[in-house]
Protein backbone atom coordinates (compact mmCIF):
# COMPACT_ATOMS: atom_id res chain seq x y z
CA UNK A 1 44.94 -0.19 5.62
CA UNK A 2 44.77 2.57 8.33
CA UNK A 3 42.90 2.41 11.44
CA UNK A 4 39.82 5.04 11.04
CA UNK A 5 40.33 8.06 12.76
CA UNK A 6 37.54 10.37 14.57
CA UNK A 7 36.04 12.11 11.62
CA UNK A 8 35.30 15.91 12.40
CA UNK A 9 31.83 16.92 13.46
CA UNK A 10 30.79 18.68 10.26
CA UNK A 11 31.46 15.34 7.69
CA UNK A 12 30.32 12.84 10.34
CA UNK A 13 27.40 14.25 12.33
CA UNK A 14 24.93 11.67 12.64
CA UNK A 15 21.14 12.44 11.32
CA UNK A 16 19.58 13.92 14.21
CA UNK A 17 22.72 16.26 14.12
CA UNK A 18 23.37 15.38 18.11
CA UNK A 19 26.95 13.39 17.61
CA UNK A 20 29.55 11.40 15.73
CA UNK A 21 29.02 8.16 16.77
CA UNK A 22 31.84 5.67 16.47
CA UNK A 23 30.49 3.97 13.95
CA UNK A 24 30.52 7.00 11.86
CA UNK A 25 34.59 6.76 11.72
CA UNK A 26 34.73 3.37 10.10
CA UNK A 27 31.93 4.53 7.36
CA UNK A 28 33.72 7.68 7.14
CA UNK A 29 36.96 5.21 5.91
CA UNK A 30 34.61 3.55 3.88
CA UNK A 31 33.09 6.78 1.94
CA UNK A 32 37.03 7.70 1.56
CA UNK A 33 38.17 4.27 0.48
CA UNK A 34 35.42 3.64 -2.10
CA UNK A 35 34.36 0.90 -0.79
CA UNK A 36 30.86 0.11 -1.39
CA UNK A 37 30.22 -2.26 1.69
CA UNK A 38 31.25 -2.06 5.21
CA UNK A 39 31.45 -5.65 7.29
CA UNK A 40 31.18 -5.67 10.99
CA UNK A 41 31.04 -9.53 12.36
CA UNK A 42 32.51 -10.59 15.90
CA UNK A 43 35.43 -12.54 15.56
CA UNK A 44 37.24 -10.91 12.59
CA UNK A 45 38.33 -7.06 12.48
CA UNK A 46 35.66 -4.90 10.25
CA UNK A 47 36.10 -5.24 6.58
CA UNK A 48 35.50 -3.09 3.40
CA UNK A 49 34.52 -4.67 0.01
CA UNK A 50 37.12 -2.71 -2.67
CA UNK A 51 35.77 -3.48 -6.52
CA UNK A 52 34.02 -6.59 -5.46
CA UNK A 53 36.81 -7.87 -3.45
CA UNK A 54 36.87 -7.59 0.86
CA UNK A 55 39.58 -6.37 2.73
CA UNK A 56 40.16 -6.09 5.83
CA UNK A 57 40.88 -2.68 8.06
CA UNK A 58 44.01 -2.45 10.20
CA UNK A 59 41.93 -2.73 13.68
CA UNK A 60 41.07 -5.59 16.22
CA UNK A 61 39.02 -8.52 16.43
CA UNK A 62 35.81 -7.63 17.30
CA UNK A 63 33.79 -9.06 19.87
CA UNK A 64 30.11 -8.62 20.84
CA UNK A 65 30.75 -5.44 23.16
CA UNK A 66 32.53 -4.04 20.48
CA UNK A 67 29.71 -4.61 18.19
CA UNK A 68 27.26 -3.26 20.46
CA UNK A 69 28.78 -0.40 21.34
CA UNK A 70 28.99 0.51 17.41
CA UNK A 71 25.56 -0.40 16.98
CA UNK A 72 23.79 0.44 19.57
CA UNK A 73 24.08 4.17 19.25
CA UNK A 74 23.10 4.00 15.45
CA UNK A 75 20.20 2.17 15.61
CA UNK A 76 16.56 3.26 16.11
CA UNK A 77 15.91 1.94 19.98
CA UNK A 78 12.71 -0.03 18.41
CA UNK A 79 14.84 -1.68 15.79
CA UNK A 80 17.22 -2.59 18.36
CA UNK A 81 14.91 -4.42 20.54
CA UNK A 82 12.94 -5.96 17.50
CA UNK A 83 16.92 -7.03 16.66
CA UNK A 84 17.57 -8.29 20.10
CA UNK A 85 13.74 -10.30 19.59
CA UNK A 86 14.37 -12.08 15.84
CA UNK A 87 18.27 -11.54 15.04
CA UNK A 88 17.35 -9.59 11.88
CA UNK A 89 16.59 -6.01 11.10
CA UNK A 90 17.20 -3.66 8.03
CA UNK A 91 17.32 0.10 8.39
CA UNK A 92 19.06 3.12 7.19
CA UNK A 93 21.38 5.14 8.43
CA UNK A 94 22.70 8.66 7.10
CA UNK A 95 26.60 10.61 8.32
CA UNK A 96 25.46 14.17 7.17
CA UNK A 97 27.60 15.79 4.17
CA UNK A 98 28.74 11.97 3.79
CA UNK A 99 26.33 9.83 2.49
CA UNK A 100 23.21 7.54 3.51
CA UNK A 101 23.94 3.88 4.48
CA UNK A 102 21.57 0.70 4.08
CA UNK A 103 22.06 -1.19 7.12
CA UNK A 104 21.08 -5.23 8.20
CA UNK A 105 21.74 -6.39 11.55
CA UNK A 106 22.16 -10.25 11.85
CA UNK A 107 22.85 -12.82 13.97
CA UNK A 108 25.95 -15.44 13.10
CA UNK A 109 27.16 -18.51 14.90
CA UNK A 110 30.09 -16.48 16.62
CA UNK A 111 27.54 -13.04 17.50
CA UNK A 112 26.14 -10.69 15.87
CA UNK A 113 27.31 -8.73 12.52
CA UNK A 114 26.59 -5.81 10.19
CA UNK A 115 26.97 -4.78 6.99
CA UNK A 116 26.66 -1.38 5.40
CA UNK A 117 25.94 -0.68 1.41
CA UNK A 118 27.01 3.08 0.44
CA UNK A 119 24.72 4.46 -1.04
CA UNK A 120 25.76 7.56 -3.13
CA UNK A 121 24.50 11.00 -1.62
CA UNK A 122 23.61 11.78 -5.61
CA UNK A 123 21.60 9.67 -8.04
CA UNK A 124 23.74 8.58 -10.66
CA UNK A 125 21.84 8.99 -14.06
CA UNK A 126 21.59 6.06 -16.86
CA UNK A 127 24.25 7.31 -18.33
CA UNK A 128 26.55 7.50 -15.60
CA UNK A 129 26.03 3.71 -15.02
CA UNK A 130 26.78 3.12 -18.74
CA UNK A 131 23.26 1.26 -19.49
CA UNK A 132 21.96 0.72 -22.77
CA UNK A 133 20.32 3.25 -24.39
CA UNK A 134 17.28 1.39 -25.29
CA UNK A 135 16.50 0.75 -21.83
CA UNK A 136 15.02 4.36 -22.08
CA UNK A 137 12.22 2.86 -24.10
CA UNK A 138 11.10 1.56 -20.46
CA UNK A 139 11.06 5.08 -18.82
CA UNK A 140 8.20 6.14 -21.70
CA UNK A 141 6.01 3.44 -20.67
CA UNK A 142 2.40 4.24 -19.13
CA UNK A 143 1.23 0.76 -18.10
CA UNK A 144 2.62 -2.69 -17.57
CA UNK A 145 5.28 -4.58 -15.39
CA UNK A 146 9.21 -3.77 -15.28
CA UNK A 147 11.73 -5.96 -13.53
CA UNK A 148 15.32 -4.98 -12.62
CA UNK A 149 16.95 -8.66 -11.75
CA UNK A 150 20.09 -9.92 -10.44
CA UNK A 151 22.00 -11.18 -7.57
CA UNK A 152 22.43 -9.66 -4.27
CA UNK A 153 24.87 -6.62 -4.44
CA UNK A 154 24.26 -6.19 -8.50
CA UNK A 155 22.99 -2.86 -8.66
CA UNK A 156 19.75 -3.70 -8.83
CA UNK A 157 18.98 -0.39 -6.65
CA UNK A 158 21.08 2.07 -8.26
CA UNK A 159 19.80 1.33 -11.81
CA UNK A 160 15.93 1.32 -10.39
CA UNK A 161 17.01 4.90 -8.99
CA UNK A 162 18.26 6.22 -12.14
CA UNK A 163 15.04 4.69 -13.97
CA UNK A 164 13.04 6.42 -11.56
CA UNK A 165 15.11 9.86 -11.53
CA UNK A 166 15.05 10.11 -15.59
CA UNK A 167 10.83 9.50 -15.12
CA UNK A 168 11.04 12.37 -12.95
CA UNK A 169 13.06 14.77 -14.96
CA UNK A 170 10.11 14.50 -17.42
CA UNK A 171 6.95 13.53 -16.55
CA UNK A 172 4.37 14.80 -14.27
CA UNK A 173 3.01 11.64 -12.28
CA UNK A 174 3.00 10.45 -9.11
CA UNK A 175 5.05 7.56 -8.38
CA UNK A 176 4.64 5.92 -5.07
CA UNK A 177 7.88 3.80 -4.11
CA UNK A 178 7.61 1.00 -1.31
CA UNK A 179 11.21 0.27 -0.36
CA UNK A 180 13.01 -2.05 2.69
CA UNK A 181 14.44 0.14 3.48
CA UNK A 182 14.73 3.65 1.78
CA UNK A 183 17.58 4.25 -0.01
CA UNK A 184 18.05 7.18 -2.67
CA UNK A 185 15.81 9.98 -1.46
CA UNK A 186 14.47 11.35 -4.28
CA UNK A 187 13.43 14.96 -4.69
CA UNK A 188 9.96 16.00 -6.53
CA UNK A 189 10.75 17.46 -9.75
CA UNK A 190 8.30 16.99 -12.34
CA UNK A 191 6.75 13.82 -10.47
CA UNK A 192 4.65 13.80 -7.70
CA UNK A 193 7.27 10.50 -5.99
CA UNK A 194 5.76 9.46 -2.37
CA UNK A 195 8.46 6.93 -1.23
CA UNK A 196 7.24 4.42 1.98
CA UNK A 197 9.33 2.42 3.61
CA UNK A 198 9.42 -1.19 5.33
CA UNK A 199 8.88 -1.18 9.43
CA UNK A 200 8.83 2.37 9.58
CA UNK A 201 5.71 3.25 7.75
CA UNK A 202 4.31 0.10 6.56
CA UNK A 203 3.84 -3.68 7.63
CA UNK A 204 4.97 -5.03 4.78
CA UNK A 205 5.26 -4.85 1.03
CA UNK A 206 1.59 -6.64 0.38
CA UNK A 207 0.27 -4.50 2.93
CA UNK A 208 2.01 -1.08 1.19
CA UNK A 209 0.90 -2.34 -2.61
CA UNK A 210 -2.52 -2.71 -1.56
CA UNK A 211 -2.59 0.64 0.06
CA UNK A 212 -0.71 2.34 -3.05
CA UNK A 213 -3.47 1.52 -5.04
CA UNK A 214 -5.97 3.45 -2.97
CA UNK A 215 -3.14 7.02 -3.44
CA UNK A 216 -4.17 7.76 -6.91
CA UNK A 217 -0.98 6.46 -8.18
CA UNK A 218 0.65 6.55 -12.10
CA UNK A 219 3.59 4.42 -11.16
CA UNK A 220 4.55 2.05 -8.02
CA UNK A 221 7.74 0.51 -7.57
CA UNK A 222 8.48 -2.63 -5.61
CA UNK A 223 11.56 -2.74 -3.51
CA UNK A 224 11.48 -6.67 -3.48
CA UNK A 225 9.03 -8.98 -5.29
CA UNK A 226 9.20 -11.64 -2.41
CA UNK A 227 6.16 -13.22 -1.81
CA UNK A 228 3.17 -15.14 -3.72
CA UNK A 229 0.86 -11.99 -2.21
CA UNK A 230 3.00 -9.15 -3.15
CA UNK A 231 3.64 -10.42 -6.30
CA UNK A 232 0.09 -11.55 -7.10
CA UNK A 233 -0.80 -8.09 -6.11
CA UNK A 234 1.57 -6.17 -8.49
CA UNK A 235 0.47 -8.61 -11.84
CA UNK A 236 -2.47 -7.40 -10.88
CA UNK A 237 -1.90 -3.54 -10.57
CA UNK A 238 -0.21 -3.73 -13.99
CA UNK A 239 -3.02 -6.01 -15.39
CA UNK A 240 -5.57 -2.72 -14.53
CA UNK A 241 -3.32 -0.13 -16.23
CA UNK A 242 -0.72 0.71 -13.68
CA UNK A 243 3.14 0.77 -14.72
CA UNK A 244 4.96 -1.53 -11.61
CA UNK A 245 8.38 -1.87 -11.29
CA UNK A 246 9.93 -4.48 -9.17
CA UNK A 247 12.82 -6.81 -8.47
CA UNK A 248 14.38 -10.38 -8.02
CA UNK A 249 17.22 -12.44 -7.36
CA UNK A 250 17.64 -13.74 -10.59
CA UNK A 251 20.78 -13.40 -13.07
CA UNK A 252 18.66 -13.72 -16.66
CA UNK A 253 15.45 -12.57 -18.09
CA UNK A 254 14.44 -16.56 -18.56
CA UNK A 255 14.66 -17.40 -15.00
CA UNK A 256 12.81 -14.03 -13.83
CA UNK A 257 9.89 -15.71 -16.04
CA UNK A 258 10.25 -18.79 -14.45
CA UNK A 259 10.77 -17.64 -10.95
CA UNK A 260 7.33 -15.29 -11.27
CA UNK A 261 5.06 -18.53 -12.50
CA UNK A 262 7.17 -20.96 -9.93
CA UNK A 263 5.79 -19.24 -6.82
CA UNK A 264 2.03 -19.64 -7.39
CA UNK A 265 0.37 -23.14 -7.08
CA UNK A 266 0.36 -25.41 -10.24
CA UNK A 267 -3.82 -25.22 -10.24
CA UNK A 268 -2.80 -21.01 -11.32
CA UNK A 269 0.22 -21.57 -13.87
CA UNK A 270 -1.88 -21.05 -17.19
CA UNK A 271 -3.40 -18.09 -15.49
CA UNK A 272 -0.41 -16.45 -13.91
CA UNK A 273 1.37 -17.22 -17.80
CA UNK A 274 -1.09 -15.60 -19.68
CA UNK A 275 -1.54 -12.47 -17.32
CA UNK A 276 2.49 -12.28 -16.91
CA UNK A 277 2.82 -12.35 -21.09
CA UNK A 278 0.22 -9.61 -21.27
CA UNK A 279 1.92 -7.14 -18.84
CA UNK A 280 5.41 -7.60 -18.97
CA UNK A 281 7.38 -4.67 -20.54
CA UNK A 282 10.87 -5.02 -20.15
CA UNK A 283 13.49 -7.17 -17.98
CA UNK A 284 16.47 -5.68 -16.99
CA UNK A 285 18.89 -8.55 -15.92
CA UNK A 286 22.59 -7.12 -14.29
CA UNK A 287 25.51 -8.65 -13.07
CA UNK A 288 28.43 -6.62 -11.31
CA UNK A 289 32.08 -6.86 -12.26
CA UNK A 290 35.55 -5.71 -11.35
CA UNK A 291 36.65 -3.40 -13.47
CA UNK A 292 40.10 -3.57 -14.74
CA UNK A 293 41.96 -0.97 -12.68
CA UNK A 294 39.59 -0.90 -10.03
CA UNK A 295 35.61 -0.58 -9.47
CA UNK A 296 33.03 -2.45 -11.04
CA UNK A 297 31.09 -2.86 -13.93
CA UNK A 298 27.93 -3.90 -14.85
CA UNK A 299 27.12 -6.07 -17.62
CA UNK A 300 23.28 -5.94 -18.54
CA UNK A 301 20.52 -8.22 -20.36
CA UNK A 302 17.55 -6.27 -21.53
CA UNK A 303 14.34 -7.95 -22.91
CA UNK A 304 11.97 -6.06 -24.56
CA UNK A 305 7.96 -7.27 -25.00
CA UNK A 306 7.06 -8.53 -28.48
CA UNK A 307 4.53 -11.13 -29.12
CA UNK A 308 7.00 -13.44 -29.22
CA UNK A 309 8.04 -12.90 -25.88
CA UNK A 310 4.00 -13.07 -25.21
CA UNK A 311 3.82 -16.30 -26.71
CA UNK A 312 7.02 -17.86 -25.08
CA UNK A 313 5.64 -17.29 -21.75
CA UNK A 314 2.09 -18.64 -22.58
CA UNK A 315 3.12 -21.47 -24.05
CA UNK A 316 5.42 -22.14 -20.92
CA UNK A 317 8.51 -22.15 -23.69
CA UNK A 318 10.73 -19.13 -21.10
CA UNK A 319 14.09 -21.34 -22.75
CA UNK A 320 12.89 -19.55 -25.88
CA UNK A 321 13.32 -16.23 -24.33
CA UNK A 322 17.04 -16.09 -25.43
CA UNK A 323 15.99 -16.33 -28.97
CA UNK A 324 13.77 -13.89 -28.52
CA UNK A 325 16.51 -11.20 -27.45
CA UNK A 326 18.70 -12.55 -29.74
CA UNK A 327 15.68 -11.85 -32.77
CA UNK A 328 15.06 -8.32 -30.66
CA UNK A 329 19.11 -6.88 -31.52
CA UNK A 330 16.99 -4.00 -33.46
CA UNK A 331 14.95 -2.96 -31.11
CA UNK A 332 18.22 -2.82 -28.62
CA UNK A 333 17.55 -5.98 -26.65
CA UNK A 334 20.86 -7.15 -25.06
CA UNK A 335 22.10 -10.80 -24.58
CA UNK A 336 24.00 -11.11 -20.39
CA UNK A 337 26.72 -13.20 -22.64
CA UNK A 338 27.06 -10.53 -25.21
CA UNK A 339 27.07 -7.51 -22.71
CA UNK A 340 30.11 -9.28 -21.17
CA UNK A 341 31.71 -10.38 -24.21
CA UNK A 342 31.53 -6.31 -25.28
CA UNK A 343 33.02 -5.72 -22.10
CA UNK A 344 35.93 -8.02 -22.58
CA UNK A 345 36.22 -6.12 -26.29
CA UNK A 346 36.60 -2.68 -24.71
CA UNK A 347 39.40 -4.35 -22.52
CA UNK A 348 37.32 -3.16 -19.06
CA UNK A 349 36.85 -6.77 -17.32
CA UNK A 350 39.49 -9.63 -17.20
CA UNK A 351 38.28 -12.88 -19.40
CA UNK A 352 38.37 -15.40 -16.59
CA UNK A 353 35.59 -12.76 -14.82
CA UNK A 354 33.07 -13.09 -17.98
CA UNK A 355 33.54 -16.26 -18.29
CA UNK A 356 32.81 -16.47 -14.37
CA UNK A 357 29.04 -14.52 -15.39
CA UNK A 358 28.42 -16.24 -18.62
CA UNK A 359 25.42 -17.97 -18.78
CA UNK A 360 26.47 -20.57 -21.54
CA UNK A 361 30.21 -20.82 -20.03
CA UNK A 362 31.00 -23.61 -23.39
CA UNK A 363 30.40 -20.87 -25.76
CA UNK A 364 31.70 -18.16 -24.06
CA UNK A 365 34.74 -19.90 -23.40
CA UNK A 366 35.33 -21.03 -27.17
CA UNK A 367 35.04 -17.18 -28.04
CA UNK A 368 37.84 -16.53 -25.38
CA UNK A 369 39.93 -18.64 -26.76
CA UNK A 370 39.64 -17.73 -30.32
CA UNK A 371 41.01 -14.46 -28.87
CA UNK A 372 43.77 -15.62 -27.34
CA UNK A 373 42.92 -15.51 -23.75
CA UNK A 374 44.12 -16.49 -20.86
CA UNK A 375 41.21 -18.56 -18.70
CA UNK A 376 41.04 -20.87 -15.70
CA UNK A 377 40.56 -24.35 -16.12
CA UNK A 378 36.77 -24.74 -14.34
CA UNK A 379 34.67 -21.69 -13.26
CA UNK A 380 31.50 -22.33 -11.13
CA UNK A 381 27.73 -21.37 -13.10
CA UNK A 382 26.85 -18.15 -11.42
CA UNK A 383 23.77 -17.83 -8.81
CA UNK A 384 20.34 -17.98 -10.38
């Protein structure tokens, strides 16, 4: 790979429009590359993550005044001095005519580092990410909780943006968004969409929620359900009518139910069950893959609310929740291990990679095999 050259003023100007910063060449080479991340870290050259994969950029170690001449320049002087104070900050950065960055400073055992996420300058659609049509059913919904779930770098962001953008190509309602930091910037179309963002104009995400309530919202969305209070806080805006979107780290719709109930205390569990089975909607589980001749893919679990599902999660039964999907084919639920096996059928991921996602690896791997493929002889249970 080349070594980034100065990008001309018009692609690269930074977002006050003043200069290109230097910085602005290496995500310049990433926006050309396709990359989706860039990685800055002293003691290794910077790094671009091609269809899952990193790879490094023909360039020198770095060292810390390398990094902070990069960084420097590009970040907000407050968020630079809250960096130098607790070795962690997330921001967002936009190149003008390029694209708009999500950005988290960090400290590591050799200095500091960086990583950028692309984000793309136009909102893909729900069709452009190839999701399930029935996941639409979630975009007519007035009332009640939504989670978009999976592991870091899954997509979870792109697919709440398309949600969001296909709510505002048809209804009129305002939709206040509380994000860490602001990513897709939408425009107001036939919503009303207020979007808020983490540091800049709000404490935190409790603090935000709890202020949403009081803007005459139809529809909040939750850039990160990560807390007992913020997520107390959202059961309870969809318990009084609201329709709340949110997120978490989890790779299945039975461990989102089990990760919701596991944060309160063990005197609340009954309670937090039976308000969770009465508001949740939908759970939109995703897991990224490399996509045979390059990119990546995503393969998706979608549960849909039934009173089985209701009953499942009151009872404290969420290991009945795959039956549940599996009993839900109709309505367009989706199983993670049978949106990867479909992928493997259209010939768009490599078996060893499914096999790598697949929840029950025993099964998925006898159905590999009846076909013939080629697979590893161990793969690891994915991140839950």
């Amino acid at each position: 790979m080349t070594e980034p050259t100065p990008a001309t003023p018009g692609a690269a100007a930074n977002q006050a429009g003043a200069t290109v910063r230097r910085i602005d060449r290496f995500l310049q080479l990433t926006a050309d590359r396709g990359a989706s991340d860039l990685h800055l870290a002293c003691g290794r050259p910077p790094m671009l993550r091609l269809s899952g994969r990193l790879e490094a950029v023909r360039y020198r170690v770095l060292d810390e005044r390398d990094f902070v001449g990069l960084m420097q320049p590009a970040t907000p002087p407050e968020l630079w001095q809250r960096f130098l104070e607790t070795g962690d900050v997330d921001f967002a950065y936009e190149v003008t005519d390029l694209a708009r960055f999500r950005v988290n400073l960090f400290r590591q055992h050799r200095g500091p580092g960086a990583v950028f996420r692309l984000i793309p300058s136009r909102i893909m659609t729900l069709n452009d990410l190839g999701l399930p049509d029935s996941l639409r059913k979630l975009t007519r919904l007035n009332s009640g909780l939504v989670l978009v779930t999976g592991p870091t770098g899954s997509g979870k962001s792109t697919s709440l943006a398309a949600i969001l953008h296909e709510i505002n190509q048809r209804r009129p309602m305002h939709f206040v968004t509380i994000e860490d930091p602001i990513e897709f910037v939408h425009r107001n179309d036939k919503a009303l969409i207020s979007q808020r963002e983490l540091g800049t104009h709000t404490p935190s995400f409790a603090h935000a929620l709890r202020m949403a309530l009081r803007e005459d919202p139809d529809a909040i969305l939750v850039g990160e359900m990560r807390d007992l209070e913020t997520i107390e806080i959202a059961l309870g805006a969809a318990d009084a009518g609201l329709l709340v979107f949110g997120t978490l780290h989890t790779n299945s719709a039975a461990k989102t139910v089990d990760r919701l109930v596991s944060v309160f205390p063990a005197t609340r569990v009954d309670e937090v069950r039976g308000i969770l089975s009465a508001v949740i909607q939908g759970i939109v589980a995703q897991q990224l893959l490399p996509r045979k001749g390059g990119g990546r893919v995503a393969a998706v679990e979608l549960l849909l609310n039934t009173p089985a599902l209701g009953s499942a999660i009151r009872e404290g039964k969420s290991h009945q929740i795959p039956d549940v999907i599996n009993g839900g084919r109709r309505m367009g639920m989706i199983a993670m291990d049978e949106s990867l096996r479909h992928l493997v059928e259209l010939d768009q991921v490599e078996p060893g990679d499914a096999l790598e996602k697949a929840l029950d690896k025993d099964s998925m791997r006898r159905w590999l095999t009846e076909r013939g493929s080629d697979l590893p002889a161990d793969v690891e249970d994915p991140a839950g």
